[in-house]
N, C-alpha and C. Protein backbone atom coordinates (compact mmCIF):
# COMPACT_ATOMS: atom_id res chain seq x y z
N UNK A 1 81.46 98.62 97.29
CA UNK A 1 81.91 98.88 95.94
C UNK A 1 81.79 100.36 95.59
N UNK A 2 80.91 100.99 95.91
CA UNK A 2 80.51 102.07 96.19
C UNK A 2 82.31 103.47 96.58
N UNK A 3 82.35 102.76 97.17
CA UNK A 3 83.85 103.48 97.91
C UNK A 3 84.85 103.38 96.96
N UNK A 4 84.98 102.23 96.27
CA UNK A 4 86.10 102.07 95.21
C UNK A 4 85.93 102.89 94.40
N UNK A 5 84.62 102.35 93.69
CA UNK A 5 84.57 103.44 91.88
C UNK A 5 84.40 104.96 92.76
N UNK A 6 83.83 105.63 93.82
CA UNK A 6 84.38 106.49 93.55
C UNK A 6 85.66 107.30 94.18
N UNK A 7 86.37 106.00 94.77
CA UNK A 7 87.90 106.32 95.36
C UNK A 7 88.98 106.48 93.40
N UNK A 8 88.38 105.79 93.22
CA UNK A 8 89.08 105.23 91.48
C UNK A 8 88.96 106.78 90.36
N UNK A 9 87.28 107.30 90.55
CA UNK A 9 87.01 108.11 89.93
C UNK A 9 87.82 109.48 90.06
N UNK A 10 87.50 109.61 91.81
CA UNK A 10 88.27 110.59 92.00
C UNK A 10 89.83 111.06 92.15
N UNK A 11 90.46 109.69 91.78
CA UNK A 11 91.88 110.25 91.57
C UNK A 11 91.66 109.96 89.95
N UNK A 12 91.06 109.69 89.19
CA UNK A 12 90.71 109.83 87.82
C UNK A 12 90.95 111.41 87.57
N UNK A 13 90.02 111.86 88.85
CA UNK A 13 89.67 113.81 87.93
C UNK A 13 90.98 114.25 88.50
N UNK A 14 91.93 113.67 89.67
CA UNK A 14 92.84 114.23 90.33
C UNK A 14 94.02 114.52 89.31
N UNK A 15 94.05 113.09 88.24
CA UNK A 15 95.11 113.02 87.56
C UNK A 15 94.57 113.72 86.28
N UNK A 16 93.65 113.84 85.79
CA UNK A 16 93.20 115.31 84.63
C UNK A 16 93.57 116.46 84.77
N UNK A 17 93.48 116.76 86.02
CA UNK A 17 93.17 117.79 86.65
C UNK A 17 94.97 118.50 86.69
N UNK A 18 95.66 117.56 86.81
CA UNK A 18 97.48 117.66 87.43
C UNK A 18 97.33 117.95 88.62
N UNK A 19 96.76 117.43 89.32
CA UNK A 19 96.76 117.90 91.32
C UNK A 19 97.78 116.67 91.07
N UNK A 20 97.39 115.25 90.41
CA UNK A 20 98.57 113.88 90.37
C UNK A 20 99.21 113.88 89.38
N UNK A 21 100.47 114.45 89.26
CA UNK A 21 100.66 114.34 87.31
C UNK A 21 101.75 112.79 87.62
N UNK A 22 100.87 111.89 86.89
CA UNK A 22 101.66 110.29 86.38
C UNK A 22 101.16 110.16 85.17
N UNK A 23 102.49 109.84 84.36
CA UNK A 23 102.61 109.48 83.00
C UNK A 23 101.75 108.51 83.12
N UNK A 24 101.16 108.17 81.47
CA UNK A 24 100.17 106.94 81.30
C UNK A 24 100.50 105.50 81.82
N UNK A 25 102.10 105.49 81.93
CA UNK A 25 102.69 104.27 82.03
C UNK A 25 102.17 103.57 84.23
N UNK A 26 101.90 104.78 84.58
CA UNK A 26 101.93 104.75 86.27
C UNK A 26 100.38 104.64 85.91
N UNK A 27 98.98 104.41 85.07
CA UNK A 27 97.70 103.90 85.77
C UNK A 27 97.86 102.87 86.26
N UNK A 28 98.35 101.56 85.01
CA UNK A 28 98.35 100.55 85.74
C UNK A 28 98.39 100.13 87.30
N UNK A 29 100.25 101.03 87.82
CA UNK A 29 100.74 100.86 88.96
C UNK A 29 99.54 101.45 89.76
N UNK A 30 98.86 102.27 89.78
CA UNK A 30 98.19 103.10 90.43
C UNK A 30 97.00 102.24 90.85
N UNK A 31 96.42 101.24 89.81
CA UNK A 31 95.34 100.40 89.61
C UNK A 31 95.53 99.48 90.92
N UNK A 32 97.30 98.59 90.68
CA UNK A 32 97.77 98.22 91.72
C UNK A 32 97.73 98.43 92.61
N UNK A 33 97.87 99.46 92.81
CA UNK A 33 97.91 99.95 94.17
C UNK A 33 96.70 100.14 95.17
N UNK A 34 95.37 100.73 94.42
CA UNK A 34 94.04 100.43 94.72
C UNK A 34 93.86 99.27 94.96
N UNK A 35 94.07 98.17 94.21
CA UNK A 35 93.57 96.74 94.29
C UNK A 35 94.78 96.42 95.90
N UNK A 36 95.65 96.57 95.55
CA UNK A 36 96.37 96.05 97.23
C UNK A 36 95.71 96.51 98.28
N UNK A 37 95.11 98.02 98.01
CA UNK A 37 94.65 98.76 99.42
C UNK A 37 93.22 97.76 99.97
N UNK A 38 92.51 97.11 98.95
CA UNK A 38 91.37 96.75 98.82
C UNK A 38 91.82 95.36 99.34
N UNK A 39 92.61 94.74 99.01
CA UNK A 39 92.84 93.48 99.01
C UNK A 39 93.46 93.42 100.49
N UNK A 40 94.09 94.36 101.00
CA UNK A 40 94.42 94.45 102.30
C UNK A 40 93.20 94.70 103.55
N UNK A 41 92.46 95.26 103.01
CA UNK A 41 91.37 95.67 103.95
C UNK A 41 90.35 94.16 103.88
N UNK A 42 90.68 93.47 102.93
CA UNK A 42 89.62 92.75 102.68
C UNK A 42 90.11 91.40 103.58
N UNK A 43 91.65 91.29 103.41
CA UNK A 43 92.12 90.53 104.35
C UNK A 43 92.05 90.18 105.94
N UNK A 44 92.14 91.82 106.13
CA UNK A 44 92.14 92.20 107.77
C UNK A 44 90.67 91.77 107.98
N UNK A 45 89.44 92.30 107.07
CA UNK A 45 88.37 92.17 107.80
C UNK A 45 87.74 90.85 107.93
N UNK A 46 88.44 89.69 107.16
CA UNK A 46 88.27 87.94 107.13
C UNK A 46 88.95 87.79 108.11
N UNK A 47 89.80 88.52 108.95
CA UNK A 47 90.64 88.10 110.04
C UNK A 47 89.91 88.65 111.34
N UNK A 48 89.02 89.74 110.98
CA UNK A 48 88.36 90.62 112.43
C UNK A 48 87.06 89.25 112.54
N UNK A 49 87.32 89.29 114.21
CA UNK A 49 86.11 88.87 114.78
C UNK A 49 84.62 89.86 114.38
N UNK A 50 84.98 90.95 114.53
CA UNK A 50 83.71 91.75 114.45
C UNK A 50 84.14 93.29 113.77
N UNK A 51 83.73 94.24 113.60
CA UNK A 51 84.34 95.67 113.09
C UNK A 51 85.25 95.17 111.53
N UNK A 52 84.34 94.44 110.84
CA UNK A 52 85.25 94.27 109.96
C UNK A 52 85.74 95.54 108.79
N UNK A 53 84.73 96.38 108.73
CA UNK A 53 85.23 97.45 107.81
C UNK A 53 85.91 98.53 108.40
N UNK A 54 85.91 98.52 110.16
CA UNK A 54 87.32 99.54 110.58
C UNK A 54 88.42 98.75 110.46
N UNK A 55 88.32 97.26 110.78
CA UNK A 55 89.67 97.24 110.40
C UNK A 55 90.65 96.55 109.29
N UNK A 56 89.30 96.65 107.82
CA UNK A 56 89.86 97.22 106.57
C UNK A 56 90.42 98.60 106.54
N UNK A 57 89.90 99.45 107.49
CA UNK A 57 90.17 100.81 107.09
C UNK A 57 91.64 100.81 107.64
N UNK A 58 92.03 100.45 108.75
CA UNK A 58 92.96 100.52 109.70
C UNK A 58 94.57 99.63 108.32
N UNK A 59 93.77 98.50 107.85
CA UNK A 59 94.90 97.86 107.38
C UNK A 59 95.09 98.85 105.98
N UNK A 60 94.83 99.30 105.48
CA UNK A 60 94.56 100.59 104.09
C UNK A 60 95.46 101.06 104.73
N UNK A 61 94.88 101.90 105.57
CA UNK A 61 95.69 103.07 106.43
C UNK A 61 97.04 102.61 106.90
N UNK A 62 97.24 101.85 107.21
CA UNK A 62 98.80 101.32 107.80
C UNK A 62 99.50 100.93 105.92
N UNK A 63 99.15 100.26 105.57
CA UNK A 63 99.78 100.01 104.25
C UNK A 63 100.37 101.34 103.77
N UNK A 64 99.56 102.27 103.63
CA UNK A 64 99.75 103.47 103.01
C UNK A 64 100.68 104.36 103.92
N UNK A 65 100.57 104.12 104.82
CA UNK A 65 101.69 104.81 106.12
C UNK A 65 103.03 104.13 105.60
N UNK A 66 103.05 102.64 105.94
CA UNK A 66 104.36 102.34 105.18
C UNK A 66 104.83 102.44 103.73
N UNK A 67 104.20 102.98 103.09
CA UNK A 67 104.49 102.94 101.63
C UNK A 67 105.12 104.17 101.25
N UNK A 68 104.22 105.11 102.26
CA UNK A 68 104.95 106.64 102.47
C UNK A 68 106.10 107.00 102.93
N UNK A 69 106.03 106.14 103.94
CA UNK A 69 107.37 106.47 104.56
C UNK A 69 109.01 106.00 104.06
N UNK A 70 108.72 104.86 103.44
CA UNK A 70 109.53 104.64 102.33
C UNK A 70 109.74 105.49 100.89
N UNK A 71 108.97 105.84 100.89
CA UNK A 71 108.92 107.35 99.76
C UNK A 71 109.22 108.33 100.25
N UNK A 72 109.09 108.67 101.40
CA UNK A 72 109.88 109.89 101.73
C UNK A 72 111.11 109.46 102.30
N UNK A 73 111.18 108.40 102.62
CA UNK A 73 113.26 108.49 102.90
C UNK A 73 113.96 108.34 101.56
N UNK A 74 113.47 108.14 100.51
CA UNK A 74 114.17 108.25 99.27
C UNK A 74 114.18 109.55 99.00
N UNK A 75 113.10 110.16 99.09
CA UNK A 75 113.30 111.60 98.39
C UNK A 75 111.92 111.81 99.05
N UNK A 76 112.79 113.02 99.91
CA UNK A 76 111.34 113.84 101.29
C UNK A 76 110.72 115.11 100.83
N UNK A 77 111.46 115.48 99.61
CA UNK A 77 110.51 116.73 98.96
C UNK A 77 110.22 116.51 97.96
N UNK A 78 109.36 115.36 97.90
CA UNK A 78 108.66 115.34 97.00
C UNK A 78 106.87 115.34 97.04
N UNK A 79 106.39 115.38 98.26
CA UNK A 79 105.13 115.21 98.60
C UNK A 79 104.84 116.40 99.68
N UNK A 80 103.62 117.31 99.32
CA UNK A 80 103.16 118.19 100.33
C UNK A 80 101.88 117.22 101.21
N UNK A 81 101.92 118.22 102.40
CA UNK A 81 101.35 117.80 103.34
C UNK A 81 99.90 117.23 103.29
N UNK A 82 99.22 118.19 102.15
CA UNK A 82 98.13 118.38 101.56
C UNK A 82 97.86 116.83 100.67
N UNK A 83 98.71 116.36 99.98
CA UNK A 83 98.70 115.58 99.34
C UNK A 83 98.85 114.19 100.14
N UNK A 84 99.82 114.12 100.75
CA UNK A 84 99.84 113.03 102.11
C UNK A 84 98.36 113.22 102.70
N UNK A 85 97.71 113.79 103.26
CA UNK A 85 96.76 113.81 104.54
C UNK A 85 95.75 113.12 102.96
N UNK A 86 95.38 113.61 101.81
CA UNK A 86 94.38 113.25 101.41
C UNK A 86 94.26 111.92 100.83
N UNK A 87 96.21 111.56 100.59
CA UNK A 87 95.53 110.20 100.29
C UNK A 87 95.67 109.18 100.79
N UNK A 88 96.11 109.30 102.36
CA UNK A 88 95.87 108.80 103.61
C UNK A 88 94.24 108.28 103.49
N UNK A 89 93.65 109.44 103.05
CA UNK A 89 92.01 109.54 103.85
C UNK A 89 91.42 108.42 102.55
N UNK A 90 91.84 108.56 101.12
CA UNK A 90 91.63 107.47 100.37
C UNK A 90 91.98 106.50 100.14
N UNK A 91 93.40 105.86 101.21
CA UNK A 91 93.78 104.60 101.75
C UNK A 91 92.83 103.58 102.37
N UNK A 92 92.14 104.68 103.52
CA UNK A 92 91.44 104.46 104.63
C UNK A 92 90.29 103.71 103.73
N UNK A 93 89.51 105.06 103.05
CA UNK A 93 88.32 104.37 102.31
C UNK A 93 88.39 103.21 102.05
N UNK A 94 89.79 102.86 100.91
CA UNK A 94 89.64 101.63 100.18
C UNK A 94 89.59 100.47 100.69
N UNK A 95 90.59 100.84 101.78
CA UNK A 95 91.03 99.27 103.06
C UNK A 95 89.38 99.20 103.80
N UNK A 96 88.57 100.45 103.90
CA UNK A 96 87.08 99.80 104.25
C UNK A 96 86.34 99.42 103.01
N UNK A 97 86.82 99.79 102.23
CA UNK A 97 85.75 98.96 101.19
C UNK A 97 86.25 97.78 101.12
N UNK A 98 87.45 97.33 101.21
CA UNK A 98 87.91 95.75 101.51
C UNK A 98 87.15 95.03 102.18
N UNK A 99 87.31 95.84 103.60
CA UNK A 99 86.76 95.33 104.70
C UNK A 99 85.24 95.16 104.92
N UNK A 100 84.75 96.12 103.96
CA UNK A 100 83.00 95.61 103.41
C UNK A 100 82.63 94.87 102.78
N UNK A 101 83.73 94.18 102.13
CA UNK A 101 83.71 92.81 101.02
C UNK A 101 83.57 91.95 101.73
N UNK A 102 84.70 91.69 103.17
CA UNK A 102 84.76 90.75 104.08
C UNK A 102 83.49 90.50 104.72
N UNK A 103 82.78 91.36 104.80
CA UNK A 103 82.20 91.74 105.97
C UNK A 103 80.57 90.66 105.02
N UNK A 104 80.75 91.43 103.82
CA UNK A 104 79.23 91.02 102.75
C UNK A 104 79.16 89.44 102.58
N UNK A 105 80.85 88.65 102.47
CA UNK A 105 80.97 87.72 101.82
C UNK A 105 80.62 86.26 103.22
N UNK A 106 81.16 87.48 104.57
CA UNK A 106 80.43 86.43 105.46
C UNK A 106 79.30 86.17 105.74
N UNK A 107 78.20 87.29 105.30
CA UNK A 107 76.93 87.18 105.45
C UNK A 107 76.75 87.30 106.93
């Protein structure tokens, strides 16, 4: 849980900040989108025999690969490199904090 609030927080200061500028109407979606990354990792790691929070991280990480890549064949200048690599790396987190849910709930 730990990983979420502060995966959550920190695109909180990201979007104060305008490093993310989304109108008020995109938290929700954004909320969504956390909760899928989470809900994906949490899936994969009820499905791993063992390594369940790499491969929450792995299913985060792939989600977010395809989500990108569909965003950039619509429109490819719209995202710097900088911005891709980092929230790749907070994909990853969330799909392991999924995958630490899995991991807690099997005991």
């Amino acid at each position: 849980m730990t990983g979420l609030a502060g995966a959550m927080l920190l695109f909180l200061v990201m979007g104060i900040s305008g490093i993310v500028d989304s109108p008020s109407d995109a938290i929700p979606l954004l909320f969504l989108e956390f909760l899928g990354l989470v809900g994906a990792g949490f899936v994969a790691g009820r499905l791993a025999d063992r390594d369940h929070v790499r491969h929450g991280g792995f299913a985060g990480t792939l989600l977010f690969a395809v989500a990108t890549m569909i965003s950039l064949a619509a429109d490819p200048d719209t995202a710097s490199l900088l911005v891709i690599a980092f929230t790749a790396f907070v994909a990853m987190v969330l799909g392991s904090a999924g995958g630490a849910l899995a991991q807690a709930r099997e005991g």
